[in-house]
Every structure is written in structure tokens, then in C-alpha cells.
N, C-alpha and C. Protein backbone atom coordinates (compact mmCIF):
# COMPACT_ATOMS: atom_id res chain seq x y z
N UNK A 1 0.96 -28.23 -11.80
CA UNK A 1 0.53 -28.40 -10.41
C UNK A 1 -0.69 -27.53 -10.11
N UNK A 2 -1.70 -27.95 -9.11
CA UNK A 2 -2.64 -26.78 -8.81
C UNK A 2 -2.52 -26.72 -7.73
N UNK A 3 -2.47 -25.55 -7.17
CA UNK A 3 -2.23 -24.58 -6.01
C UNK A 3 -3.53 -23.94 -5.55
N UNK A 4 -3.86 -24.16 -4.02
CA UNK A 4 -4.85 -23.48 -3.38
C UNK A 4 -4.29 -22.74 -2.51
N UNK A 5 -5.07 -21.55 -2.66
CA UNK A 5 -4.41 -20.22 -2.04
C UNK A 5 -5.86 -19.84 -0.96
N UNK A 6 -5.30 -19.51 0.39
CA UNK A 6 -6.21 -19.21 1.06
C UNK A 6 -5.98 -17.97 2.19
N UNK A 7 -6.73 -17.26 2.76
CA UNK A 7 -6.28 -16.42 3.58
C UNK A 7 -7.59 -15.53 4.31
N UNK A 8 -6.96 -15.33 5.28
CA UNK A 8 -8.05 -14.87 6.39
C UNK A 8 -7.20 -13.11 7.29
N UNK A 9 -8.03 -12.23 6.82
CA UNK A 9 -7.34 -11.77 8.26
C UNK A 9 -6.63 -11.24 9.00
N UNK A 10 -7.18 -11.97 10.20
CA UNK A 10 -6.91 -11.94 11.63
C UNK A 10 -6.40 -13.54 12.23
N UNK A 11 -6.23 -13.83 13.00
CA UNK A 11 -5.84 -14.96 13.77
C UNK A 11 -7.08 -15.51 13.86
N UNK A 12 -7.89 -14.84 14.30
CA UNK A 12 -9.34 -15.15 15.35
C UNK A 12 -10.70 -16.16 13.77
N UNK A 13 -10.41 -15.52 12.76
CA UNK A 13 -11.13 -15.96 11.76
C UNK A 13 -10.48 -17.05 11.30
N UNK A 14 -11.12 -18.16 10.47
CA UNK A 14 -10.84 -19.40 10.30
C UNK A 14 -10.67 -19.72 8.77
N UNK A 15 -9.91 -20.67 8.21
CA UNK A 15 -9.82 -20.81 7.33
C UNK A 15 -11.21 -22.33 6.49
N UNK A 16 -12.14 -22.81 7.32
CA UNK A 16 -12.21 -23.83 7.22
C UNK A 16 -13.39 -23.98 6.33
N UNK A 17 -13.97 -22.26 5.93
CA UNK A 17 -15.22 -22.14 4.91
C UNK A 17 -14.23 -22.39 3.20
N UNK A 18 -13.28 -21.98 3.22
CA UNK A 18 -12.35 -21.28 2.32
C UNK A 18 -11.93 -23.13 2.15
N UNK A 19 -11.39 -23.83 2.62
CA UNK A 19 -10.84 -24.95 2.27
C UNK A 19 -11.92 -26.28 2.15
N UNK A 20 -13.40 -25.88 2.83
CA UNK A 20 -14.47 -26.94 2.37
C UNK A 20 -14.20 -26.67 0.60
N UNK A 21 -14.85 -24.67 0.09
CA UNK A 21 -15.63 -24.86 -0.64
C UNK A 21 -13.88 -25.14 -2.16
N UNK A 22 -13.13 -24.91 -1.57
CA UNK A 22 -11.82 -25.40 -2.84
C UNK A 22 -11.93 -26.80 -2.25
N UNK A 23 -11.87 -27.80 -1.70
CA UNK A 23 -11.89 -28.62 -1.76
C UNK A 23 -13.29 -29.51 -2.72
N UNK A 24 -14.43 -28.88 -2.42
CA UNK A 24 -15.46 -29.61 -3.18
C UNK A 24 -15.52 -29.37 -4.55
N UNK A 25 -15.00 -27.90 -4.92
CA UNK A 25 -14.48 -27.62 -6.55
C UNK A 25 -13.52 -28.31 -6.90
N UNK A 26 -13.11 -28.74 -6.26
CA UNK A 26 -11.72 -29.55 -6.62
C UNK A 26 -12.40 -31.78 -7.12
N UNK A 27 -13.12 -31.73 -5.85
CA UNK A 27 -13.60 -33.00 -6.12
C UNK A 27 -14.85 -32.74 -7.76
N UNK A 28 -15.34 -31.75 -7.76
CA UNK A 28 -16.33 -31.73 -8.78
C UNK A 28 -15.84 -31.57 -10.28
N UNK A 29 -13.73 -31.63 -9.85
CA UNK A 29 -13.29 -31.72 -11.73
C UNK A 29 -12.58 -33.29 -11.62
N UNK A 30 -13.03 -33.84 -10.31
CA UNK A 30 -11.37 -34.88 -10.18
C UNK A 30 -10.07 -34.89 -10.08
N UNK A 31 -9.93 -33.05 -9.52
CA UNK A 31 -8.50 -33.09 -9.05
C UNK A 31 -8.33 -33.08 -7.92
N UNK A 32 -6.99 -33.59 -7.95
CA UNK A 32 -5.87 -33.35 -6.66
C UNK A 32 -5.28 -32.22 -6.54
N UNK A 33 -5.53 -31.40 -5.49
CA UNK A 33 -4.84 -30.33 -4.94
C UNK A 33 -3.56 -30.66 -4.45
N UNK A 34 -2.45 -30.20 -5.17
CA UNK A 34 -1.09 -30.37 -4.66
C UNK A 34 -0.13 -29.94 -3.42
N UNK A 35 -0.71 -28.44 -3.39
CA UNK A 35 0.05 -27.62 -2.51
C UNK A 35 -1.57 -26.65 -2.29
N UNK A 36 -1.00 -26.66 -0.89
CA UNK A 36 -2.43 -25.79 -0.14
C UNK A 36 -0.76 -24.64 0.54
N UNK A 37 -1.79 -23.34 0.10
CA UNK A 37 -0.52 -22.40 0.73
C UNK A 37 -1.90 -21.14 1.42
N UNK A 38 -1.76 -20.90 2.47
CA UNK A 38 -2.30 -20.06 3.83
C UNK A 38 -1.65 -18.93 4.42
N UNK A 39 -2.70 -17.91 4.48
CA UNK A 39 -1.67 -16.87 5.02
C UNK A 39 -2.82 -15.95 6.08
N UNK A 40 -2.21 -15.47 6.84
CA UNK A 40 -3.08 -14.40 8.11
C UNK A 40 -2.68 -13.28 7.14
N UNK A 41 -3.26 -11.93 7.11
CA UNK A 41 -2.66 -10.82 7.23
C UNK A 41 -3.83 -9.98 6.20
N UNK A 42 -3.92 -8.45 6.55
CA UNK A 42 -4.46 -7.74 5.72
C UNK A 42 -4.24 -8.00 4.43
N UNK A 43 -5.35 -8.26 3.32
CA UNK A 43 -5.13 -7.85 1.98
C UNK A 43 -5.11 -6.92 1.38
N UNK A 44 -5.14 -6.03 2.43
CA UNK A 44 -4.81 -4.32 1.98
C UNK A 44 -3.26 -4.30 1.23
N UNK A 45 -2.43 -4.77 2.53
CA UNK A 45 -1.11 -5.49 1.95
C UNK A 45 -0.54 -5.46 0.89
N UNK A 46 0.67 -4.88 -0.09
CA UNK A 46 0.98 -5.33 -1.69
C UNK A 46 1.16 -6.53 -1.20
N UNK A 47 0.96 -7.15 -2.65
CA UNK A 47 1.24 -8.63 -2.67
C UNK A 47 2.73 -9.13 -2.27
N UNK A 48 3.57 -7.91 -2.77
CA UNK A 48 4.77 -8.49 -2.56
C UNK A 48 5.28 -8.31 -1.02
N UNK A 49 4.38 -7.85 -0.26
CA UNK A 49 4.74 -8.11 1.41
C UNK A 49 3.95 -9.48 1.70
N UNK A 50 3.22 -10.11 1.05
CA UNK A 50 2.39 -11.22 1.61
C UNK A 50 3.23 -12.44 1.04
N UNK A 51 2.65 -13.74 1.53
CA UNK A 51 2.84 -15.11 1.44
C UNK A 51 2.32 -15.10 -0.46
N UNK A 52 1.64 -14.50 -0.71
CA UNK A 52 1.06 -14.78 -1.60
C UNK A 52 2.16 -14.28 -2.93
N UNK A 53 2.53 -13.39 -2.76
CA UNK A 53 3.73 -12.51 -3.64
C UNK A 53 5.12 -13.93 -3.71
N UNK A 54 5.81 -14.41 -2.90
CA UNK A 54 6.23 -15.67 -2.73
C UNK A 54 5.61 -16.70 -4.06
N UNK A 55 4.08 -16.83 -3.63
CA UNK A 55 3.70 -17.97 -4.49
C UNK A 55 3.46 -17.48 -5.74
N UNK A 56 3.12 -16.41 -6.04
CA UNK A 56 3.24 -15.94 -7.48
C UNK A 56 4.61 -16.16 -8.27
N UNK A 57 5.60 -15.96 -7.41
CA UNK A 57 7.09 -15.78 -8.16
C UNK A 57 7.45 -17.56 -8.95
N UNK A 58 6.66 -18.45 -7.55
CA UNK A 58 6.91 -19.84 -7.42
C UNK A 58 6.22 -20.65 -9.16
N UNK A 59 4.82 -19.44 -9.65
CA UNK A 59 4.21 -20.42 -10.33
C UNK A 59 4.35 -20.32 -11.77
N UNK A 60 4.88 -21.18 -12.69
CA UNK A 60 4.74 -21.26 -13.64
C UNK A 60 4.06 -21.75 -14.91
N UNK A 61 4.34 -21.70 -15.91
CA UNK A 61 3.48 -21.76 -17.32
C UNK A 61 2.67 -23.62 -16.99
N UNK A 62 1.29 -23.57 -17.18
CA UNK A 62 0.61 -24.87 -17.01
C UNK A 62 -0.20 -25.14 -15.60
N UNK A 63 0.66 -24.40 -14.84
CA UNK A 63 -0.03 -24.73 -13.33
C UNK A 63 -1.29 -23.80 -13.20
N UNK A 64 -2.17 -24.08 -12.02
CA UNK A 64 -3.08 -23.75 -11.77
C UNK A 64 -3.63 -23.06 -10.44
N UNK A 65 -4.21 -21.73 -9.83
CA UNK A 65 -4.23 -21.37 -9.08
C UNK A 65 -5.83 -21.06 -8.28
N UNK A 66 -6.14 -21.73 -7.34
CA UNK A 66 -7.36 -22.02 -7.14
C UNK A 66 -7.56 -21.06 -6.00
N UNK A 67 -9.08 -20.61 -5.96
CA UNK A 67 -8.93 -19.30 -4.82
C UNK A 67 -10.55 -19.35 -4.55
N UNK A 68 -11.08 -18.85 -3.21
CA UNK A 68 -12.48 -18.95 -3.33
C UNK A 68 -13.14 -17.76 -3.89
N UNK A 69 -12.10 -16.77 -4.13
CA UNK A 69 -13.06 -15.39 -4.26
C UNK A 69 -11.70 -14.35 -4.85
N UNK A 70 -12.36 -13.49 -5.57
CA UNK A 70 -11.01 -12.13 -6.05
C UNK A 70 -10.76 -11.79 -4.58
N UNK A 71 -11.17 -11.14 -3.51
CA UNK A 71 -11.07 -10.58 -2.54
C UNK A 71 -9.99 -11.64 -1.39
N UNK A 72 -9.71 -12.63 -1.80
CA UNK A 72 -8.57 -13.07 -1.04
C UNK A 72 -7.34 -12.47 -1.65
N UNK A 73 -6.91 -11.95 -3.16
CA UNK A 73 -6.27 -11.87 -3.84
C UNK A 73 -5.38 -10.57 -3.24
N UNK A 74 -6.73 -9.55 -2.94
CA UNK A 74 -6.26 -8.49 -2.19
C UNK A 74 -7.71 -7.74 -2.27
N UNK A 75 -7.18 -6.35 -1.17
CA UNK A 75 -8.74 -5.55 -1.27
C UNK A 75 -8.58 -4.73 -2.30
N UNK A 76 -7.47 -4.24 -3.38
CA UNK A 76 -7.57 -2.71 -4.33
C UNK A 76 -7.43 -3.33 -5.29
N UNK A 77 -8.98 -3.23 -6.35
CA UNK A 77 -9.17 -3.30 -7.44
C UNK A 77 -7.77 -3.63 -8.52
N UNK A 78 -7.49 -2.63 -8.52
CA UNK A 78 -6.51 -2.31 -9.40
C UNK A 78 -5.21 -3.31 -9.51
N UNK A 79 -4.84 -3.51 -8.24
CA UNK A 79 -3.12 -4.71 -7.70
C UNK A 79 -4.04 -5.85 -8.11
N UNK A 80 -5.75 -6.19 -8.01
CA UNK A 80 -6.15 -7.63 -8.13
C UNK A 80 -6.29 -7.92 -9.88
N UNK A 81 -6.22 -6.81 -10.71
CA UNK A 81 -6.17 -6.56 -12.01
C UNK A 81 -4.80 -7.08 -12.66
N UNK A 82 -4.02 -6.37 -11.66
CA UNK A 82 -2.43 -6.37 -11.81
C UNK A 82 -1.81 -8.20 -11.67
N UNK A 83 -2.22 -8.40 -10.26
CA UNK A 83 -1.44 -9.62 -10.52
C UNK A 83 -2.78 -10.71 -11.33
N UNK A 84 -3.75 -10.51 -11.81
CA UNK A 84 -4.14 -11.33 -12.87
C UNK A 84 -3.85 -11.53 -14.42
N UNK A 85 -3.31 -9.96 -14.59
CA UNK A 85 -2.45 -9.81 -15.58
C UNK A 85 -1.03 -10.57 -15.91
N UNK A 86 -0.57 -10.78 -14.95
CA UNK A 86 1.31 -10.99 -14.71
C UNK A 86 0.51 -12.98 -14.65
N UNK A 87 -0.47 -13.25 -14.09
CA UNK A 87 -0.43 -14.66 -13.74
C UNK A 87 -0.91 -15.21 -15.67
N UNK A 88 -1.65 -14.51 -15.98
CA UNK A 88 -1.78 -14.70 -17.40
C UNK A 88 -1.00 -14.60 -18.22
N UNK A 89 0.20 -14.18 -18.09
CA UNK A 89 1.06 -13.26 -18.76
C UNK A 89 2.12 -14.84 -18.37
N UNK A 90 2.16 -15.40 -17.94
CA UNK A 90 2.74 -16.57 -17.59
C UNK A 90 2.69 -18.05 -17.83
N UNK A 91 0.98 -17.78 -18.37
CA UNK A 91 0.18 -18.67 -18.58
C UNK A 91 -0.43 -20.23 -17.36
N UNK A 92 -0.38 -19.52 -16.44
CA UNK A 92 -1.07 -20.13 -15.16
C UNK A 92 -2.81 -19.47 -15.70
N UNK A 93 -3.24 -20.59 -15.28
CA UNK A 93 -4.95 -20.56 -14.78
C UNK A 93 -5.42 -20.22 -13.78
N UNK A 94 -6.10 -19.21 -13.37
CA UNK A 94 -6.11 -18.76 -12.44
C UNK A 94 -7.55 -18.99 -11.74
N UNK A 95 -8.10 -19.38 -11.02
CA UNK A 95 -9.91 -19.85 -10.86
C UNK A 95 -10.55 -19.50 -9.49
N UNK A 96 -11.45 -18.22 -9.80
CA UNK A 96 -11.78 -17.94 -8.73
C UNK A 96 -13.62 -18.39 -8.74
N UNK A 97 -13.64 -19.64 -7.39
CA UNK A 97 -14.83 -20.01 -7.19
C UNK A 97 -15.96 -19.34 -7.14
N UNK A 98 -16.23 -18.18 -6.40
CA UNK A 98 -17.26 -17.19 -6.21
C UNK A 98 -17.77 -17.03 -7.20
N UNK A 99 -16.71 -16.39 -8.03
CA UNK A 99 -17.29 -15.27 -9.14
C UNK A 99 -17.46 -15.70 -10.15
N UNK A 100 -16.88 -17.29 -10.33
CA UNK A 100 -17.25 -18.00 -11.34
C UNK A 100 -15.97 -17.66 -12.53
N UNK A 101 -14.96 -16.92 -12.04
CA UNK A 101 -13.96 -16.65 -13.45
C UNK A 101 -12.67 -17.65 -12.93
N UNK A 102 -12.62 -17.82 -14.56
CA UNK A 102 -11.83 -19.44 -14.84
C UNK A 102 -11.10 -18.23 -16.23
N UNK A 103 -9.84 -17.95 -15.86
CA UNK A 103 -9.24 -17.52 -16.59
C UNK A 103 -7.69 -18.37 -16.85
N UNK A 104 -6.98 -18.73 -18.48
CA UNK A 104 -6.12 -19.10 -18.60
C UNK A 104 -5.98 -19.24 -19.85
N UNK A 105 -5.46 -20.33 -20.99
CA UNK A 105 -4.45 -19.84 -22.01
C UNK A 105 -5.29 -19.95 -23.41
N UNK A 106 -6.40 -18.65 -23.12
CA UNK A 106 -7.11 -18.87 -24.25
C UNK A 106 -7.81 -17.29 -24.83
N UNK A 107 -8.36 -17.50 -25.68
CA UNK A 107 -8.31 -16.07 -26.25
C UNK A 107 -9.29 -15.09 -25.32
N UNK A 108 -9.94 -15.53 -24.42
CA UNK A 108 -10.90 -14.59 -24.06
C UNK A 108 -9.84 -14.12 -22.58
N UNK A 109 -9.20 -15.23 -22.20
CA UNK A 109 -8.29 -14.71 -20.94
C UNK A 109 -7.62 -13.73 -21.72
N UNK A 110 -6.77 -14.11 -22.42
CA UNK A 110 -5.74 -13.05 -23.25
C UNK A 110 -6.35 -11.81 -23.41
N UNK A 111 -7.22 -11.47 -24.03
CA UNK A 111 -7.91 -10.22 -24.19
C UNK A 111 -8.28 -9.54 -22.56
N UNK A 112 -9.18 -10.60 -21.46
CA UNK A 112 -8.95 -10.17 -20.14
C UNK A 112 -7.65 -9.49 -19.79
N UNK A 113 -6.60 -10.17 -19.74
CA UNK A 113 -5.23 -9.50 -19.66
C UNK A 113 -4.75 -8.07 -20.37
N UNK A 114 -5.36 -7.89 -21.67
CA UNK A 114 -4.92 -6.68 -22.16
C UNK A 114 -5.68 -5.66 -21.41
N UNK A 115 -6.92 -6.57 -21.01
CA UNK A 115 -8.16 -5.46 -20.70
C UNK A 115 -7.67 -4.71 -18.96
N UNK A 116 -7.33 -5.62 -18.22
CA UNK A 116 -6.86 -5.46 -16.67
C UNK A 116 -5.29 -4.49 -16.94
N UNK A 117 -4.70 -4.84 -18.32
CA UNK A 117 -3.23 -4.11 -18.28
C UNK A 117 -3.88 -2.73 -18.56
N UNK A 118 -4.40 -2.54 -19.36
CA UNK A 118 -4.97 -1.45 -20.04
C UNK A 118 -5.97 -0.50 -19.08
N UNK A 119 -6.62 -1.16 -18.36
CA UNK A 119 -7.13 -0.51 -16.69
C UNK A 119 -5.98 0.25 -16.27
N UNK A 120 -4.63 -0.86 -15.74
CA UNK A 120 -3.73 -0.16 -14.97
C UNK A 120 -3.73 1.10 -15.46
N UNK A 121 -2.86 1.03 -16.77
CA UNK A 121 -2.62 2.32 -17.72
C UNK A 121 -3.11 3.49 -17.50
N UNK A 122 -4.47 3.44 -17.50
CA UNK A 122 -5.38 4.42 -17.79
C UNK A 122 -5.52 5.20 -16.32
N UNK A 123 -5.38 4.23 -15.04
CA UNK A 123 -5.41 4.70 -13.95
C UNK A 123 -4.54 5.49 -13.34
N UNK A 124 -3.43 4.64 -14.19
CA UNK A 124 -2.20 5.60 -13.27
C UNK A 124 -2.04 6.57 -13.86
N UNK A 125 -2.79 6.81 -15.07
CA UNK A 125 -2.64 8.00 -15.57
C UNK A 125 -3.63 9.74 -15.23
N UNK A 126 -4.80 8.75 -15.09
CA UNK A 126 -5.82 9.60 -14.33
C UNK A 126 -5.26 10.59 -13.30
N UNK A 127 -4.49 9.45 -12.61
CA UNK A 127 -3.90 9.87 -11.12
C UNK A 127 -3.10 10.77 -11.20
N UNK A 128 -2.15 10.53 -12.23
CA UNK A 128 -0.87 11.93 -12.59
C UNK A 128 -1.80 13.17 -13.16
N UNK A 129 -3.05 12.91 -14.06
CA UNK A 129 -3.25 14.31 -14.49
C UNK A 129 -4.13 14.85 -13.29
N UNK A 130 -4.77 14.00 -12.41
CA UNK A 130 -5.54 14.94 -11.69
C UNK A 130 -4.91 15.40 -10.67
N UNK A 131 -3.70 14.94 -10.53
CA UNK A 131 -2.27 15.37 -9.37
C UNK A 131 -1.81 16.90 -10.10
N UNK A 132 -1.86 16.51 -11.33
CA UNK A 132 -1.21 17.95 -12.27
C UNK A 132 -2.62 18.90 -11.76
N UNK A 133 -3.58 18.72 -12.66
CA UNK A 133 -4.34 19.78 -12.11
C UNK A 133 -4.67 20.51 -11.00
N UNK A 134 -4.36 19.56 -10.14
CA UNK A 134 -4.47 20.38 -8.39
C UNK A 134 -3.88 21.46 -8.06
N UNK A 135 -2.27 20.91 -8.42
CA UNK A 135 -1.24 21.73 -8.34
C UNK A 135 -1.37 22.90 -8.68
N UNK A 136 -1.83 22.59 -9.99
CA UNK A 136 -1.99 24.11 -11.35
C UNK A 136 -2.85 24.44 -10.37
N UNK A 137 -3.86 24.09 -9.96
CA UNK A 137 -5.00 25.14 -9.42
C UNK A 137 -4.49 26.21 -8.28
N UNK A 138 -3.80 25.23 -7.59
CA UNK A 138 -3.47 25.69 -6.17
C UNK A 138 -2.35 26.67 -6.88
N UNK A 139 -1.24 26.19 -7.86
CA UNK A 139 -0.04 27.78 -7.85
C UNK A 139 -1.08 28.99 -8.61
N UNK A 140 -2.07 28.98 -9.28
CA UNK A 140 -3.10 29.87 -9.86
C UNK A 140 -3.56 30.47 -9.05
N UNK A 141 -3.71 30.08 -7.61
CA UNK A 141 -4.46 30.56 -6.85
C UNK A 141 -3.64 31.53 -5.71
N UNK A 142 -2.06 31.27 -5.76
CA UNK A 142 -1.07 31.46 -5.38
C UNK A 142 -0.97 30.78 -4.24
N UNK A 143 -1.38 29.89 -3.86
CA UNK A 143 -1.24 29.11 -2.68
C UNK A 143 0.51 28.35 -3.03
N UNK A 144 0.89 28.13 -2.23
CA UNK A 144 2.35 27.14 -1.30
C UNK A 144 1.92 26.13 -1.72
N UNK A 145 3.14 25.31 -2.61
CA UNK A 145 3.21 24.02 -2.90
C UNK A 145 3.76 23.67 -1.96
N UNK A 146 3.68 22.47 -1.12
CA UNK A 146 4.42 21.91 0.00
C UNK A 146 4.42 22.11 1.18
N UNK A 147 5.40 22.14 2.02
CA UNK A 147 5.57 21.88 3.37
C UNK A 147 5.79 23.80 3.35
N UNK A 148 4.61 24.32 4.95
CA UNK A 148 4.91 25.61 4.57
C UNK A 148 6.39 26.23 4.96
N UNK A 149 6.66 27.31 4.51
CA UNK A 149 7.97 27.83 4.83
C UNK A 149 8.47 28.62 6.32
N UNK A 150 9.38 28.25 6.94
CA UNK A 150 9.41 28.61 8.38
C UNK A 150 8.36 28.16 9.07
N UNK A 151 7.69 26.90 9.14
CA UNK A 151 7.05 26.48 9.85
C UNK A 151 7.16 24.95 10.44
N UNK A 152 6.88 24.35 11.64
CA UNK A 152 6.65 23.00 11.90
C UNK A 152 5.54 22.78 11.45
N UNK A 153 5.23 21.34 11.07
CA UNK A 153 4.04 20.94 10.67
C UNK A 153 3.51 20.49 11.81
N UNK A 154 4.11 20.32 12.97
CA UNK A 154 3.04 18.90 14.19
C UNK A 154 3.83 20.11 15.30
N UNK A 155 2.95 20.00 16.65
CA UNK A 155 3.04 20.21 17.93
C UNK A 155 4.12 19.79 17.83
N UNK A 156 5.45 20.87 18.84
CA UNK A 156 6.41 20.10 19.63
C UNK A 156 6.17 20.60 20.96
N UNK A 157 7.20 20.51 22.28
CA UNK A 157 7.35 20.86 22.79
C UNK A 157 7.88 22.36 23.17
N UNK A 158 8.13 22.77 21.94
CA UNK A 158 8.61 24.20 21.82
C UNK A 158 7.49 25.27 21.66
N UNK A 159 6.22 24.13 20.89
CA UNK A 159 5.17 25.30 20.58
C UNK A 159 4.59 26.11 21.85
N UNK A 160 4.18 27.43 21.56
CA UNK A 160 3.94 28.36 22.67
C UNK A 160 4.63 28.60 23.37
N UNK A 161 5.88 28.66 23.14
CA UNK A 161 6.81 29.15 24.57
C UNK A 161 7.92 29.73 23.94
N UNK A 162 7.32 30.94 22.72
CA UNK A 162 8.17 31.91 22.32
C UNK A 162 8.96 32.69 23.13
N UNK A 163 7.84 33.24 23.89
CA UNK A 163 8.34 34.54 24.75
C UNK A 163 9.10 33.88 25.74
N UNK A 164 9.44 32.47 26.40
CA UNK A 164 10.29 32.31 27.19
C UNK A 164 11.59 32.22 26.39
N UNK A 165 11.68 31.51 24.98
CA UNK A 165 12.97 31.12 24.06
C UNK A 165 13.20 32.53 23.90
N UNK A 166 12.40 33.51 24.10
CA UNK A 166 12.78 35.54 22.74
C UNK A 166 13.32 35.65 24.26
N UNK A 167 13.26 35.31 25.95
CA UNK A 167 13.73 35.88 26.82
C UNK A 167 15.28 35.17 26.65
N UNK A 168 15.12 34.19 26.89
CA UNK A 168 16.46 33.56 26.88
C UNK A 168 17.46 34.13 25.88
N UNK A 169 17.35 34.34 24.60
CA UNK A 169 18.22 34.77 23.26
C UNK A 169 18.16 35.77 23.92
N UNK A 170 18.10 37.13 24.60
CA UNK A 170 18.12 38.30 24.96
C UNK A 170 18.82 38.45 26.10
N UNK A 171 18.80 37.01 26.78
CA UNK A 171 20.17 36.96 27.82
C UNK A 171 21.26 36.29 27.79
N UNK A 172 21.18 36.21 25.85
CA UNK A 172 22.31 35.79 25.30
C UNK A 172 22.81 34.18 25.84
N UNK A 173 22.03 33.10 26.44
CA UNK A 173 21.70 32.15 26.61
C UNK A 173 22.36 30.91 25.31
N UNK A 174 22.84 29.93 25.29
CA UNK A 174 23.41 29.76 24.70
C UNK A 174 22.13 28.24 23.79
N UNK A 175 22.38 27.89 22.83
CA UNK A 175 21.29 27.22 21.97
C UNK A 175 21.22 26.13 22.78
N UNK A 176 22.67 25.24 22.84
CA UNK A 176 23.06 24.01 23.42
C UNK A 176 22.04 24.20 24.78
N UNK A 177 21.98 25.76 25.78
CA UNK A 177 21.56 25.01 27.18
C UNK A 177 20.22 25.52 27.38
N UNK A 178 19.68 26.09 26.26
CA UNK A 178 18.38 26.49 26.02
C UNK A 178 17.60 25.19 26.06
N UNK A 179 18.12 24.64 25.15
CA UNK A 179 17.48 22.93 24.50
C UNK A 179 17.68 22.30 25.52
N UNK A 180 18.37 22.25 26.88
CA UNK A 180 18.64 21.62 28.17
C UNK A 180 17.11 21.92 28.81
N UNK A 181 17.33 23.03 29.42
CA UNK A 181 16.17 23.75 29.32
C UNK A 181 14.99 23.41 29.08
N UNK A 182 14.22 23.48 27.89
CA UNK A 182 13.22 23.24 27.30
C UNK A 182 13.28 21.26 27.11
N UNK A 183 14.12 20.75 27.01
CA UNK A 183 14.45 19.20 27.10
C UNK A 183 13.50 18.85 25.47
N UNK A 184 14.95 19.56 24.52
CA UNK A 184 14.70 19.02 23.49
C UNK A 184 15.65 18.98 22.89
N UNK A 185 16.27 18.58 21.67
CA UNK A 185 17.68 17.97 21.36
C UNK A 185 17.96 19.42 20.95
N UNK A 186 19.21 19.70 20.60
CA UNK A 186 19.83 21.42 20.07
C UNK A 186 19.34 21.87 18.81
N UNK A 187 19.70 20.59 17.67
CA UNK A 187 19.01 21.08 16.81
C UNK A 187 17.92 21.36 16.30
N UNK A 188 16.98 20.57 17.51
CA UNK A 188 15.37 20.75 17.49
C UNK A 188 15.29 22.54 17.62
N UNK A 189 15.70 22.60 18.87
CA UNK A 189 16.08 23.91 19.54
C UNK A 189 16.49 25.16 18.40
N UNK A 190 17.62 24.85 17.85
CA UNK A 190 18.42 25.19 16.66
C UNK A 190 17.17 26.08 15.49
N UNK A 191 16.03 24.35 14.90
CA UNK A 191 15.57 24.76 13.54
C UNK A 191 14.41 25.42 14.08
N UNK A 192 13.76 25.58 15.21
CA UNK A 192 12.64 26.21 15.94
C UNK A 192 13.23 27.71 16.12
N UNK A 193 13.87 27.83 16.30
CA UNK A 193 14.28 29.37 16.63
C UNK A 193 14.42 29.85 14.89
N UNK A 194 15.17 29.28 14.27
CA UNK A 194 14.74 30.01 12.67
C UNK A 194 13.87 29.94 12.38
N UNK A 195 12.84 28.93 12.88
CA UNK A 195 11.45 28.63 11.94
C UNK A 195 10.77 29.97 12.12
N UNK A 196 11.10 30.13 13.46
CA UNK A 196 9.96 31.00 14.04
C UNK A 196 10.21 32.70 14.06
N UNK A 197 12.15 32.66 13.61
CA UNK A 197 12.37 33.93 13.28
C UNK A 197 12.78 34.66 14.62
N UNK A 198 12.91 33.95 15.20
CA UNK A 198 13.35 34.53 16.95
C UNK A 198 14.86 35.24 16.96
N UNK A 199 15.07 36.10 17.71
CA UNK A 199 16.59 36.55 18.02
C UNK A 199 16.44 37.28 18.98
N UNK A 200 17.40 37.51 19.40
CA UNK A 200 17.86 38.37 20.56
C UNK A 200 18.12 39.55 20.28
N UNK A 201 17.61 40.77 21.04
CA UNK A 201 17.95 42.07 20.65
C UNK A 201 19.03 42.61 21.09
């Protein structure tokens, strides 16, 4: 079967450049387009949140997948590597009009496929060592891995209003009606007073 895959977007943008120019590639081999499948939504997106992740699962060995451009596929290099790999790896044809690549069950696709698997590889590996090195730098440097210690990370409602919470603990005030008080839940109340090292004298 050949399958046209199309996608836009936003609502407001149209699909109707995207289905002239697969339609006239389509008349210029003498095929029939079987299934036209459409989708709205960021291609930032993994595939497997989109319409498109669906039609990948759907296509099998012989069929054909027609597209006007890599960039409908998705926007990150790397996932558009990925699922060209897995569609080869299946032996679907995959044909993107723009760019002129007509990939499927032949030796130069095949080698494409090792070449896009072999990208992944190398990337995700990049990514772990230059994640390692950071780290190393930063405990070398003695800096805090992580979230710092006794601290909130974001504004609450508690921030700056030590000296009213250090008055209250000093009139022996109880956590539960402190957090009444201040109108924040107890244990908010609760992990703010350790964070911050507060007590009552």
C-alpha cells in the first residue's frame, strides 16, 4: 500500500501545498495513493505521542510512505534518523519529495540505516560522556551535585518571613496553626522551618 503522510502545525495553517505537491509525485509514477493520513500538532512531539507513531506501528514490509519533506517527520535530527532507521528496518520505502531521498530495500538504503543507527549510537553517547565530565568538573571544583541542601528551589509564600515564623516557634505556636496563619499546607510549613533551620529558643 502507499501511504501519504501529512502535517501542519497549528489549526490556522493548511494542508493543501503538502497534498498538491504528493499528489503530482504520485501522478508522475502512476500511482494510487491509498490512505492519506493528517495530523495538526508540533513536530517537536516524539513520534510516539503523534498520529504519525500510530502509522508507523500500522506499516509493513512492501508498503510505501510518501511525505513532502524530512521536517514533517519531526523537528530533531536525530528521532528523524531514528524512525528512518526502524521504517527500513521493516522494509517500507520511505520517499521524501523535497529532498529528493527515495529510500527502501536496497543496498544503499541498508547502509543509510546502519549509517542513521550508528548516528544514534554515537550521540547518545556523546551525551553521557559530556554529562560525565560536567559532573567530574563540578565535584573537582567542590561544587553540590543536585538540588541544594536545606534549601527551596522556587519562591513560596514562606520566603522572607523568617522573623515572623522564628517569632511564632518562640511562642511555642503550634506547626498545624502557624501554616493556618501563613495559608500554606503544614507540611509546606513543616519542610520550610527545617530547610531554613528555624527553632524556638
Amino acid at each position: 500500500m502507499i501511504y501519504a503522510y501529512m502535517r501542519v502545525s497549528t489549526p490556522q495553517q493548511t494542508l493543501e501545498n503538502q497534498h498538491y505537491a504528493l499528489l503530482k509525485f504520485a501522478d508522475q509514477r502512476a500511482w494510487r495513493i491509498d490512505r492519506w493520513v493528517t495530523e495538526t500538532g508540533s513536530g517537536a512531539k516524539p513520534a510516539t505521542e503523534r498520529v504519525l507513531g500510530q502509522l508507523l506501528d500500522q506499516l509493513t514490509a512492501q508498503d510505501t510512505l510518501l511525505v513532502t519533506e524530512l521536517s514533517r517527520l519531526g523537528r530533531r535530527l536525530m528521532e528523524i534518523m531514528q524512525l528512518l532507521a526502524r521504517l527500513l528496518d521493516k522494509h517500507v520505502t520511505v520517499i521524501c519529495i523535497k529532498e529528493g531521498l527515495e529510500a527502501g530495500d536496497t543496498l544503499n538504503a541498508k547502509v543509510l540505516a546502519f549509517a542513521f543507527g550508528l548516528a544514534a549510537d554515537i550521540e547518545r553517547s556523546l551525551i553521557a560522556a559530556r554529562t560525565r565530565e560536567a559532573l567530574a568538573q563540578r565535584r573537582q571544583a567542590g561544587q553540590h551535585i543536585g538540588r541544594p541542601r536545606g534549601s527551596f528551589s522556587k519562591q513560596t509564600k514562606l520566603t522572607g518571613r523568617d522573623e515572623e515564623i522564628q517569632l511564632l516557634l518562640q511562642k511555642k505556636v503550634a506547626v498545624s496553626a502557624m501554616a493556618r496563619i501563613m495559608g500554606v499546607h503544614r507540611t509546606t510549613m513543616a519542610s520550610y522551618i527545617t530547610s531554613r533551620g528555624l527553632r524556638g529558643q
